[in-house]
Protein backbone atom coordinates (compact mmCIF):
# COMPACT_ATOMS: atom_id res chain seq x y z
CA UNK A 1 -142.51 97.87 100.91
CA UNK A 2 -139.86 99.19 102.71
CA UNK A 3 -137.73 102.48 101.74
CA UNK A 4 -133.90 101.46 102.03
CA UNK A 5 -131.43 104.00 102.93
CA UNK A 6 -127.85 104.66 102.02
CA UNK A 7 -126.97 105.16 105.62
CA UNK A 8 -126.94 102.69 108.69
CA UNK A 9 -128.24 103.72 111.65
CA UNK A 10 -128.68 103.17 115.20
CA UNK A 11 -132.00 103.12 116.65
CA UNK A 12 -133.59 103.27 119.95
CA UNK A 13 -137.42 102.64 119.46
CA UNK A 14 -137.31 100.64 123.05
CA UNK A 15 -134.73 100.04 125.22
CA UNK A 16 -133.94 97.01 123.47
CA UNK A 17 -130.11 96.51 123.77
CA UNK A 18 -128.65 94.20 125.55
CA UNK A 19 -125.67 95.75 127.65
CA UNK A 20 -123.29 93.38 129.11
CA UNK A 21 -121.36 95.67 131.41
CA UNK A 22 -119.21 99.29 130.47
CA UNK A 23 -117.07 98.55 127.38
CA UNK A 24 -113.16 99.29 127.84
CA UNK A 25 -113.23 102.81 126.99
CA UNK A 26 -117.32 103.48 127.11
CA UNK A 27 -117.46 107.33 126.85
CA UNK A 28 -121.15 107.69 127.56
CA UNK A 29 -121.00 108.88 131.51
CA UNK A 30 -117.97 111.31 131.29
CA UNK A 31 -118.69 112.99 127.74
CA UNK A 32 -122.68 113.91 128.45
CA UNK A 33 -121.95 115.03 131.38
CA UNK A 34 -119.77 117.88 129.97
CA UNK A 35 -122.08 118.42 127.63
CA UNK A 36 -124.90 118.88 129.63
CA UNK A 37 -123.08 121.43 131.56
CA UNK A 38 -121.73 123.38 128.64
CA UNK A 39 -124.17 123.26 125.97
CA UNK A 40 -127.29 123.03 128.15
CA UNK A 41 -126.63 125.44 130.55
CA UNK A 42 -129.64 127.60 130.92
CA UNK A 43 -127.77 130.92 130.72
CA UNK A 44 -125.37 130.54 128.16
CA UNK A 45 -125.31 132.37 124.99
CA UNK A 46 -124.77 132.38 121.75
CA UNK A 47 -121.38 131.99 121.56
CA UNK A 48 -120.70 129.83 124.77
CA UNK A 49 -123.07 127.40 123.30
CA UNK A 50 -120.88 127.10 120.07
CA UNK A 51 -117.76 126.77 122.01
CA UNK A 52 -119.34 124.23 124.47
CA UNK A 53 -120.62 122.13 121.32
CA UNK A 54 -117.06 122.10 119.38
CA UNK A 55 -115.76 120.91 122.54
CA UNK A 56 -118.45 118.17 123.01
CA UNK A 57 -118.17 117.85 119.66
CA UNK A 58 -113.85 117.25 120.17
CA UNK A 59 -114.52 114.54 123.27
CA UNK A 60 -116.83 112.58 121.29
CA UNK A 61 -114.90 112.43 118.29
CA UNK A 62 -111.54 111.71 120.72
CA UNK A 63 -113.47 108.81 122.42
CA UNK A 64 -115.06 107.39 118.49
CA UNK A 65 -111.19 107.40 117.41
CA UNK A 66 -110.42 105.17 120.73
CA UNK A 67 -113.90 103.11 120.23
CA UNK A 68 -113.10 102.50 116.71
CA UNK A 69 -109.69 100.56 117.51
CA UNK A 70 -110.72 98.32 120.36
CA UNK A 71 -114.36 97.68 118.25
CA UNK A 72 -111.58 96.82 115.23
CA UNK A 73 -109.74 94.65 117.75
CA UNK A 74 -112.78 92.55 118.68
CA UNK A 75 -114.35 92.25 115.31
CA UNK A 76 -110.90 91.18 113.84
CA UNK A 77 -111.24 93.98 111.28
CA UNK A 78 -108.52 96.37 110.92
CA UNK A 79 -109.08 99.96 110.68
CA UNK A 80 -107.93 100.44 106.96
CA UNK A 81 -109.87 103.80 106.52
CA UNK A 82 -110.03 107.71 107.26
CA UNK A 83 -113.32 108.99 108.73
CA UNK A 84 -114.88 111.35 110.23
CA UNK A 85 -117.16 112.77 113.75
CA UNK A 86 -119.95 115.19 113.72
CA UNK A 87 -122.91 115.75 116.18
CA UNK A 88 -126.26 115.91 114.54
CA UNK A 89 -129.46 117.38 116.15
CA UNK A 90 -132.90 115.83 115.56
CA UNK A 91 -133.76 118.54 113.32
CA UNK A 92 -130.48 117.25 111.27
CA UNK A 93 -131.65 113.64 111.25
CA UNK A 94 -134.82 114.04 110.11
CA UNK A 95 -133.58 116.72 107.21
CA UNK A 96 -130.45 114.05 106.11
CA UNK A 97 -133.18 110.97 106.19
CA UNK A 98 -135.42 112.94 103.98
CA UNK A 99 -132.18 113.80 101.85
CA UNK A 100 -131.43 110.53 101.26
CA UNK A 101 -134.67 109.36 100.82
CA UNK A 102 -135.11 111.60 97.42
CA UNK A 103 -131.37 109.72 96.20
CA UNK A 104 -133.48 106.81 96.21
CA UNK A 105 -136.96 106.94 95.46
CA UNK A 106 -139.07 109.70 93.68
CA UNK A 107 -141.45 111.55 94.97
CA UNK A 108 -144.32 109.32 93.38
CA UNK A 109 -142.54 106.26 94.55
CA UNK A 110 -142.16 107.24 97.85
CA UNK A 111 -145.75 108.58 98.12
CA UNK A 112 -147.00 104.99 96.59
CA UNK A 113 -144.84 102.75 99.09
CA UNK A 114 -147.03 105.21 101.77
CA UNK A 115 -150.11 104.26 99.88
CA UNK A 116 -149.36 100.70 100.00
CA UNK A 117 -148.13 100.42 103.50
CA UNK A 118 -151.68 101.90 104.46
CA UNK A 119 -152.80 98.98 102.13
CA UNK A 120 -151.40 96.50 104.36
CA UNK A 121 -152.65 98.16 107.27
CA UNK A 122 -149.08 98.99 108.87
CA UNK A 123 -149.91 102.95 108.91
CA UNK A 124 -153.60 104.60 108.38
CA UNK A 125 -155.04 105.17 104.99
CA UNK A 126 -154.37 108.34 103.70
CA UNK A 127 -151.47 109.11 105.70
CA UNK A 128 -148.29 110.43 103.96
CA UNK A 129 -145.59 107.76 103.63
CA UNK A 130 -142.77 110.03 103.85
CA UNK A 131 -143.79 111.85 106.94
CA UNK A 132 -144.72 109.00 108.60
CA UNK A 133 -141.12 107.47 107.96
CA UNK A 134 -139.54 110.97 108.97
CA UNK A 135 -141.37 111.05 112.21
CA UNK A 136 -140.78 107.55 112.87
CA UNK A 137 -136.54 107.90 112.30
CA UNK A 138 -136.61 111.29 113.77
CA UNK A 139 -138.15 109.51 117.11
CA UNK A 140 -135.83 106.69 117.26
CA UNK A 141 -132.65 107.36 115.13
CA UNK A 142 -129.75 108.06 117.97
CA UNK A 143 -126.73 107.84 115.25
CA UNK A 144 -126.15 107.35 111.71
CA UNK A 145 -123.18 106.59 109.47
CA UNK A 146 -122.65 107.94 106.36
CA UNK A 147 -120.55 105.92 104.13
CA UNK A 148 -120.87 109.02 101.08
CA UNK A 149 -118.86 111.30 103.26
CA UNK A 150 -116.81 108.28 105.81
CA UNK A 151 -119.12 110.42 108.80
CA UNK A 152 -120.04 109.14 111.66
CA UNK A 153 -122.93 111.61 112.67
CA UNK A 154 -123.91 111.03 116.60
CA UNK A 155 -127.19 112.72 117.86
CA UNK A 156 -126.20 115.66 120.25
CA UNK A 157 -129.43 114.41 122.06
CA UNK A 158 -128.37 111.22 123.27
CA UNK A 159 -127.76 110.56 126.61
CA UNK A 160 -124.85 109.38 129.06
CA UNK A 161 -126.47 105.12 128.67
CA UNK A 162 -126.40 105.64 125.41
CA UNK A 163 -123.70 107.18 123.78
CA UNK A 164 -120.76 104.25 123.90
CA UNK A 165 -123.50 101.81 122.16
CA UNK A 166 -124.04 104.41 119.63
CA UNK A 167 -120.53 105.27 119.07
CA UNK A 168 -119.44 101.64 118.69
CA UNK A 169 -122.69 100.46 116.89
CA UNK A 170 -121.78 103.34 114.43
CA UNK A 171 -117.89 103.33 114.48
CA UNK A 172 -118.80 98.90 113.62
CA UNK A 173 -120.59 100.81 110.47
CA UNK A 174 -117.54 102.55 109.73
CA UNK A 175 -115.28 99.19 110.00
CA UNK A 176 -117.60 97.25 107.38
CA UNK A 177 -117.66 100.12 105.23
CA UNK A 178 -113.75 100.13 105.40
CA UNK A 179 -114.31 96.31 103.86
CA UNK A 180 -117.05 95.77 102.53
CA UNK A 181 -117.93 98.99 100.67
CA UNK A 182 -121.24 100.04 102.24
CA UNK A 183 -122.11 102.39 99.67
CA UNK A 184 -122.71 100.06 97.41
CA UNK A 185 -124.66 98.32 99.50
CA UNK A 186 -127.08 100.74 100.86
CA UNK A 187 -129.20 101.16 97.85
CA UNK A 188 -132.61 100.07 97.01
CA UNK A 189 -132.87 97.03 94.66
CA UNK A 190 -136.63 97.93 93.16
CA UNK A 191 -139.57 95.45 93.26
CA UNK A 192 -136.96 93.35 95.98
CA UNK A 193 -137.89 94.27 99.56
CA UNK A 194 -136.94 91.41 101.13
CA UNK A 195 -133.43 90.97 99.50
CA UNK A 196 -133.23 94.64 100.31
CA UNK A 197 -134.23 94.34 104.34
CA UNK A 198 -132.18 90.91 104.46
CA UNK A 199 -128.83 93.54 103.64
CA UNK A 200 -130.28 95.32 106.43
CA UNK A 201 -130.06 92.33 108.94
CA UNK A 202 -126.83 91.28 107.64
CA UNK A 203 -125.36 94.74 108.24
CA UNK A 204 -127.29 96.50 111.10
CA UNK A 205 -126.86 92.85 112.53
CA UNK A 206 -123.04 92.66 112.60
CA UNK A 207 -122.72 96.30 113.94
CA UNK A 208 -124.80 95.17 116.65
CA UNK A 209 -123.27 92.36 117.36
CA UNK A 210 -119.71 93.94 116.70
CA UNK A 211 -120.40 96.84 119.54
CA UNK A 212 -121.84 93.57 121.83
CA UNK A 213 -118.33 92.13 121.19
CA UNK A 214 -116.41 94.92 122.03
CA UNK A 215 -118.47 95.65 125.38
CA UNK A 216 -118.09 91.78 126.33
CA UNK A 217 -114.14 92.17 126.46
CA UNK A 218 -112.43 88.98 126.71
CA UNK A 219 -114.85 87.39 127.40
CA UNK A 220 -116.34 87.39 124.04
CA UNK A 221 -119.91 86.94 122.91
CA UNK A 222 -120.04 83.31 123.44
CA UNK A 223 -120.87 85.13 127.33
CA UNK A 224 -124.01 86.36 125.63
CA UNK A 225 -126.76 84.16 126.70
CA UNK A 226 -129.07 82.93 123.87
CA UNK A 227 -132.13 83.89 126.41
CA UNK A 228 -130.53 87.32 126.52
CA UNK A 229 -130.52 87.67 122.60
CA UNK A 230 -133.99 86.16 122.16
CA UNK A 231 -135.60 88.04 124.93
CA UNK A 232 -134.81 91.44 123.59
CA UNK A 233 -136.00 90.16 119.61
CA UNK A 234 -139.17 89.27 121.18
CA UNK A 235 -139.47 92.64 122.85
CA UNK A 236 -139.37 94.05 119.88
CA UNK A 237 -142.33 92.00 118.25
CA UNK A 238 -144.02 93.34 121.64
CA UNK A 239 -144.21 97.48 120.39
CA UNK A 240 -147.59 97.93 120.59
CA UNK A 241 -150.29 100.69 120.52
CA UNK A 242 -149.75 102.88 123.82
CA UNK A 243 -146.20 102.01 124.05
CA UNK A 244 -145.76 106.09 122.58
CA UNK A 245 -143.95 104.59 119.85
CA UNK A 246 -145.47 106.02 116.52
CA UNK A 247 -146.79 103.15 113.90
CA UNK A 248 -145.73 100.40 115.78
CA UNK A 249 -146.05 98.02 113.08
CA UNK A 250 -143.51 99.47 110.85
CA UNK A 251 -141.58 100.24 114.05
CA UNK A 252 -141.72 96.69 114.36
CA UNK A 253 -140.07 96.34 110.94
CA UNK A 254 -137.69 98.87 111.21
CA UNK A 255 -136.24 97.68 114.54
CA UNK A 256 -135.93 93.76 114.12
CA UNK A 257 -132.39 93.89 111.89
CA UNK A 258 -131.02 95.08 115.08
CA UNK A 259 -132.01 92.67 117.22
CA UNK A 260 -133.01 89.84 115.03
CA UNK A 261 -130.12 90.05 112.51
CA UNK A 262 -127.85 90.44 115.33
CA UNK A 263 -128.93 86.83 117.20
CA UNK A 264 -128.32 85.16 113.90
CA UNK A 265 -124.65 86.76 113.30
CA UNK A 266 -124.11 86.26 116.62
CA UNK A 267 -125.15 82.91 116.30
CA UNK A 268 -122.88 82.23 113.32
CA UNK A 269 -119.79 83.71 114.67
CA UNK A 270 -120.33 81.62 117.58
CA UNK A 271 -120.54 78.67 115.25
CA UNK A 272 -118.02 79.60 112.26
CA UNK A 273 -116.07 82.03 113.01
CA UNK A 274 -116.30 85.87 112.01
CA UNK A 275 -114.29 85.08 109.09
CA UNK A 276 -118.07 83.50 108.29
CA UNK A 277 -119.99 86.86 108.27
CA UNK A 278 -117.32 88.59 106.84
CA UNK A 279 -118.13 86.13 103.60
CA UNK A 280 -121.46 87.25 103.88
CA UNK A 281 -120.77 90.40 102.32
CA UNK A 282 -119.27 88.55 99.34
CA UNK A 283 -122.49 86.73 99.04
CA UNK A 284 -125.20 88.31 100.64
CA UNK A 285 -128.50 87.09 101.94
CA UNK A 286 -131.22 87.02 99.51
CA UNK A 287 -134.35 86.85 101.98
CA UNK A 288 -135.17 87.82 105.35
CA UNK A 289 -136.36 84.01 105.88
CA UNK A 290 -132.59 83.48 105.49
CA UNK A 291 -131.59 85.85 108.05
CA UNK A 292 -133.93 84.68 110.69
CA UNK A 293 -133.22 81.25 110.43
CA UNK A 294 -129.66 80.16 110.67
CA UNK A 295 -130.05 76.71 109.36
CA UNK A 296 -131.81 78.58 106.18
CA UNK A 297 -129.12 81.34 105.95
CA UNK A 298 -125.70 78.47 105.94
CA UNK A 299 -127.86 75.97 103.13
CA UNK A 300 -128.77 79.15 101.66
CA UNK A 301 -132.20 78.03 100.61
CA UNK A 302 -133.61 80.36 98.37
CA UNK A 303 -137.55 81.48 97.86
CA UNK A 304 -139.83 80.26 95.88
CA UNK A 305 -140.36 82.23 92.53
CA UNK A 306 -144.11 83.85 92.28
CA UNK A 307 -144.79 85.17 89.07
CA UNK A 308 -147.76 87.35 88.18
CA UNK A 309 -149.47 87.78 84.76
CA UNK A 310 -151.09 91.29 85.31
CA UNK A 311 -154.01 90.29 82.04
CA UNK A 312 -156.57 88.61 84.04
CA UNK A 313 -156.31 90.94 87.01
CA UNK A 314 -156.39 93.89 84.26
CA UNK A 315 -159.49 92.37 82.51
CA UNK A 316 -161.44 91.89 85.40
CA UNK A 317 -160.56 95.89 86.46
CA UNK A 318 -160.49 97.26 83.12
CA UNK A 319 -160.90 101.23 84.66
CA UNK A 320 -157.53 100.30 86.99
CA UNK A 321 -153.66 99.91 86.02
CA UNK A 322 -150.47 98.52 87.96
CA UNK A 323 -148.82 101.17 90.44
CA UNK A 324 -145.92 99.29 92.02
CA UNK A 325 -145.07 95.04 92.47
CA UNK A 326 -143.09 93.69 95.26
CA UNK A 327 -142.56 91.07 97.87
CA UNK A 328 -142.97 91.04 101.49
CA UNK A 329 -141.14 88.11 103.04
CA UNK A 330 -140.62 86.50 106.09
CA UNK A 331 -139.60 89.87 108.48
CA UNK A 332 -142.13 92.15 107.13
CA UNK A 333 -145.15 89.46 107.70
CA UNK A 334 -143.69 88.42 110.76
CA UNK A 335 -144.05 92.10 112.20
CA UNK A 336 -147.77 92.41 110.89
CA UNK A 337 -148.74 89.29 112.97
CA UNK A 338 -147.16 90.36 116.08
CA UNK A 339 -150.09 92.96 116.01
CA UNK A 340 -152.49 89.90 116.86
CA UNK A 341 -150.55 87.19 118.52
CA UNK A 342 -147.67 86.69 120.76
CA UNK A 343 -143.84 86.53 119.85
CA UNK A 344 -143.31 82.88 120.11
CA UNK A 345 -147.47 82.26 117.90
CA UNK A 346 -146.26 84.43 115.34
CA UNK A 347 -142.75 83.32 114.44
CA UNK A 348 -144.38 79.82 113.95
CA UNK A 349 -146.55 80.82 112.10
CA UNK A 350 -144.22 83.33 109.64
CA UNK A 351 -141.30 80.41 109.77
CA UNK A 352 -142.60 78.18 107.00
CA UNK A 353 -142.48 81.16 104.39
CA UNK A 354 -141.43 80.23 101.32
CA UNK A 355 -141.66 83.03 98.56
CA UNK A 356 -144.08 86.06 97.80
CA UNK A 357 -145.13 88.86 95.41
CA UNK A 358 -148.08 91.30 95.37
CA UNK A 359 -149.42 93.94 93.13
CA UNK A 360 -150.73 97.39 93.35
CA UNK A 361 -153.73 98.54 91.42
CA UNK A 362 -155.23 101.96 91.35
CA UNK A 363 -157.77 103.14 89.18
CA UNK A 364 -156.87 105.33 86.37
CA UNK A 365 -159.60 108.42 87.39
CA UNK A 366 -159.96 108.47 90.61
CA UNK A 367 -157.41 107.25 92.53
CA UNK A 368 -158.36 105.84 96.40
CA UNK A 369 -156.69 106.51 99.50
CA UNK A 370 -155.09 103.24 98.79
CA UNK A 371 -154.73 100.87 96.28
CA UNK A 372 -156.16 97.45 95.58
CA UNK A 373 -153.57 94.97 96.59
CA UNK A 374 -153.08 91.66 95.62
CA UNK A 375 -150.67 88.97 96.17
CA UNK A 376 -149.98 85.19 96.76
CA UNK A 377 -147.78 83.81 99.79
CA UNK A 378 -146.10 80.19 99.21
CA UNK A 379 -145.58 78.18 101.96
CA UNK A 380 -143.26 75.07 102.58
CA UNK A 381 -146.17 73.11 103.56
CA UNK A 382 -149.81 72.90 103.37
CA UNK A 383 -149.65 72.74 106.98
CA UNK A 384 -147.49 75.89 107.59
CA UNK A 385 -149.84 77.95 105.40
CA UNK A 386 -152.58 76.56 107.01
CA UNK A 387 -150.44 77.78 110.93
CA UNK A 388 -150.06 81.32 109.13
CA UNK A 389 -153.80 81.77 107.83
CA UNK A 390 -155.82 82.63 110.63
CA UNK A 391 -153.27 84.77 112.53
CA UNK A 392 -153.03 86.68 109.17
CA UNK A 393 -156.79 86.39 108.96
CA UNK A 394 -157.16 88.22 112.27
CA UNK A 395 -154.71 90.95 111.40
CA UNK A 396 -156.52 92.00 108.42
CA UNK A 397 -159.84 91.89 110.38
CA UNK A 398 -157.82 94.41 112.50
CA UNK A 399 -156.38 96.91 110.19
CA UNK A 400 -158.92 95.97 107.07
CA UNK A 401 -161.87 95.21 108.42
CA UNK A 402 -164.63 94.61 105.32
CA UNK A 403 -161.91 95.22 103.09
CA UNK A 404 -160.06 92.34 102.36
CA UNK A 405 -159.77 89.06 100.39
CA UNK A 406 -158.23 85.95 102.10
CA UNK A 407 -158.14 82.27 100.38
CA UNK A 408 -156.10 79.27 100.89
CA UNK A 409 -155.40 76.74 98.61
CA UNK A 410 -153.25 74.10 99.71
CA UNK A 411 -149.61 75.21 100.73
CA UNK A 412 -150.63 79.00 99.21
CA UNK A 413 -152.53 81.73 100.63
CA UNK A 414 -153.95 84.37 98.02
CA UNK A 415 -155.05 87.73 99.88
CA UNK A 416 -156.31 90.92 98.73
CA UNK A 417 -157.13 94.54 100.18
CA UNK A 418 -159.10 97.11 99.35
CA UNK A 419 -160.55 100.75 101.02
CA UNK A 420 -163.80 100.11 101.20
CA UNK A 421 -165.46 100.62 97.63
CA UNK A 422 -162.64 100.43 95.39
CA UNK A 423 -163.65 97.32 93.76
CA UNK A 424 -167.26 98.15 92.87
CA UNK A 425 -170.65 96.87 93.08
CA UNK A 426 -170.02 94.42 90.72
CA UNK A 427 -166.89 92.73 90.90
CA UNK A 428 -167.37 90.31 93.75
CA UNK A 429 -164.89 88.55 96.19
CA UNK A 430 -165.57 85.54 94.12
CA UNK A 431 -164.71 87.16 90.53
CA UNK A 432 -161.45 88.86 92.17
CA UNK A 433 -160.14 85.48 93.66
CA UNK A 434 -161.04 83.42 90.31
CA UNK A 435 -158.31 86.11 88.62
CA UNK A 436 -155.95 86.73 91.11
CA UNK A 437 -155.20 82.15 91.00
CA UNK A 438 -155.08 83.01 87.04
CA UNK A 439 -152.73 85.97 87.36
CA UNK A 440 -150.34 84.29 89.86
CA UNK A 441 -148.04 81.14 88.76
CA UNK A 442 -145.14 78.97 90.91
């Protein structure tokens, strides 16, 4: 469901980092200060204003270059690598997201991910799926790295409390690229979501936590309180409507590897060592479930294979075919809950996920504002599918109401959802269930 990216970013939805104290060599106060005088100066022209950014532009890559070393230092990762500094504008993030967004998907594929996020209820039906993830970046996105061009690209926006936890967040992404090859990491893995977004923990997680070390000194981050770390994951399950964050839902989604993913690499440097992330890259996590729960992520337990025999869901809808198939996982139900229930209700009810997959369905004529869905969540339990059903109940009564499907057998829970009239007179809740358990085996 998601729509992976070749960069790594740095994103400010809420204020939702925690800040131990000014790192060594934090550049935030002195640099945006200079540039507010120089480039922002009400009277300066043309030219002044493209002298004052080159030398904004010079003091921030100056104070990366310095970041970089001491980040390397903490991390125990050696700069081994070249790279480079550039400040981007908003106008610049939003036209490089949408770049990369075309490397990866089509313009069909991206418009159906849309289409089937306003399935799930995470953005309104009919709204466009690539605007809505433009808008949403554009708001939030303070830095990106780009590991095509070894770039570190730092928003000429940010401000002075910002800057040294973008610069070291993003100078971390330059360290694991340096190691771990980020470029071939950073792409899309088709039909695999949640493998996809668990990457994202993994590495949004360790920059995190890599800056976090850096601005804790020698103290280290075993002086990061577990309260501290699970305080500001929960605040992000808290973006809600009237925060003035756009979507909040998928904000929800988008924000958690950086908060989320950096409590459990946080956690297992703590534990292990980093020389125990660091073999994460060698074998990455394969769900989100994995990279939530420690325990989960060191026995590397692995999902539960859904398959789905697309005939009996085809018979019963002979006038639609199959758009797109994917999973959802742990994460990306966990954020949808948080619309209807309290951090610490809905991670117990998302923790006993155990594998998923869903299909899309449109019909072949006249294509709806969003497609029939249909998929089957396995739990670990009977009991932790019957925890998850209600809260999931009440988020589709929220975002689908009279158009949606929920059933639970046992330790599964089979849900389907529609806009309004797509299934027809005559194809009943009933007849749609009796299929769906015949299309779906474990």
């Amino acid at each position: 469901m998601n729509a992976p990216l070749r960069t790594s970013l740095s994103l400010a939805l809420i204020a939702c980092t925690p800040t131990p104290g000014p790192g060594p060599t934090d550049p935030g106060e002195r640099v945006e200060e200079d540039r507010d005088r120089d480039v922002r100066g009400p009277d300066a022209d043309a030219e002044q204003e493209a002298e004052a950014r080159a030398a904004a532009q010079a003091k921030v890559d100056a104070a990366a270059r310095r970041i970089i070393q001491e980040v390397a230092a903490s991390r125990g990762l050696p700069v081994s690598g070249e790279f480079s500094v550039e400040l981007i504008s908003k106008d610049g993030v939003r036209e490089f997201v949408r770049e990369v967004m075309h490397e990866e998907m089509s313009a069909e594929e991206i418009q159906i991910s849309g289409r089937v996020q306003a399935a799930l209820g995470v953005v309104p039906v009919g709204s466009d799926g690539e605007q809505v993830l433009l808008d949403l970046l554009e708001f939030g996105v303070l830095g990106i790295y780009d590991p095509k061009r070894k770039t570190l690209l730092i928003g000429d926006f940010v401000d002075r409390g910002a800057l040294g936890m973008v610069v070291g967040h993003e100078g971390a992404h330059g360290l694991q690229d340096m190691h771990f090859d980020l470029e071939a990491l950073n792409h899309m893995t088709k039909g695999r979501s949640d493998l996809d977004t668990a990457k994202t923990f993994l590495i949004e997680g360790d920059a995190q936590a890599s800056y976090l070390a850096w601005m804790t000194g020698s103290e280290g981050i075993g002086s990061i309180g577990d309260d501290l770390l699970e305080t500001q994951a929960d605040l992000v399950l808290q973006i809600q409507d009237g925060m003035g964050i756009p979507y909040p839902t998928l904000a929800r989604m988008l924000q958690m590897p950086y908060t989320d993913g950096t409590r459990s690499v946080i956690e297992l440097a703590r534990s292990e060592g980093w020389g125990a992330v660091d073999a994460l890259y060698a074998e990455l996590p394969t769900t989100t479930e994995q990279m939530l729960h420690l325990d989960k992520l060191v026995e590397r337990e692995p999902a539960r294979p859904v398959n789905i025999d697309r005939a009996p869901l085809l018979d019963l809808l002979g006038d639609h075919e199959v758009t797109w198939e994917d999973e959802l996982g742990e994460a990306s139900l966990l954020a949808m809950i948080a619309d209807v229930a309290p951090p610490f209700a809905a991670r117990a009810a998302a923790a006993g996920w155990g594998g998923d997959r869903y299909i899309a369905l449109d019909h072949k004529t006249d294509q709806a504002a969003a497609p029939l869905l249909v998929g089957v969540i396995v739990w670990d339990s009977a009991a932790e599918a019957k925890q998850f059903e209600p809260l999931f109940r009440d988020y589709l009564e929220k975002h689908k109401p009279n158009a949606h499907l929920l059933v639970r057998k046992r330790d599964k829970v089979l849900y389907a959802t529609h806009h309004h009239d797509a299934l027809g007179v005559g194809e009943p809740d009933a007849a749609l269930a009796k299929a769906a358990w015949q299309a779906f085996s474990f």
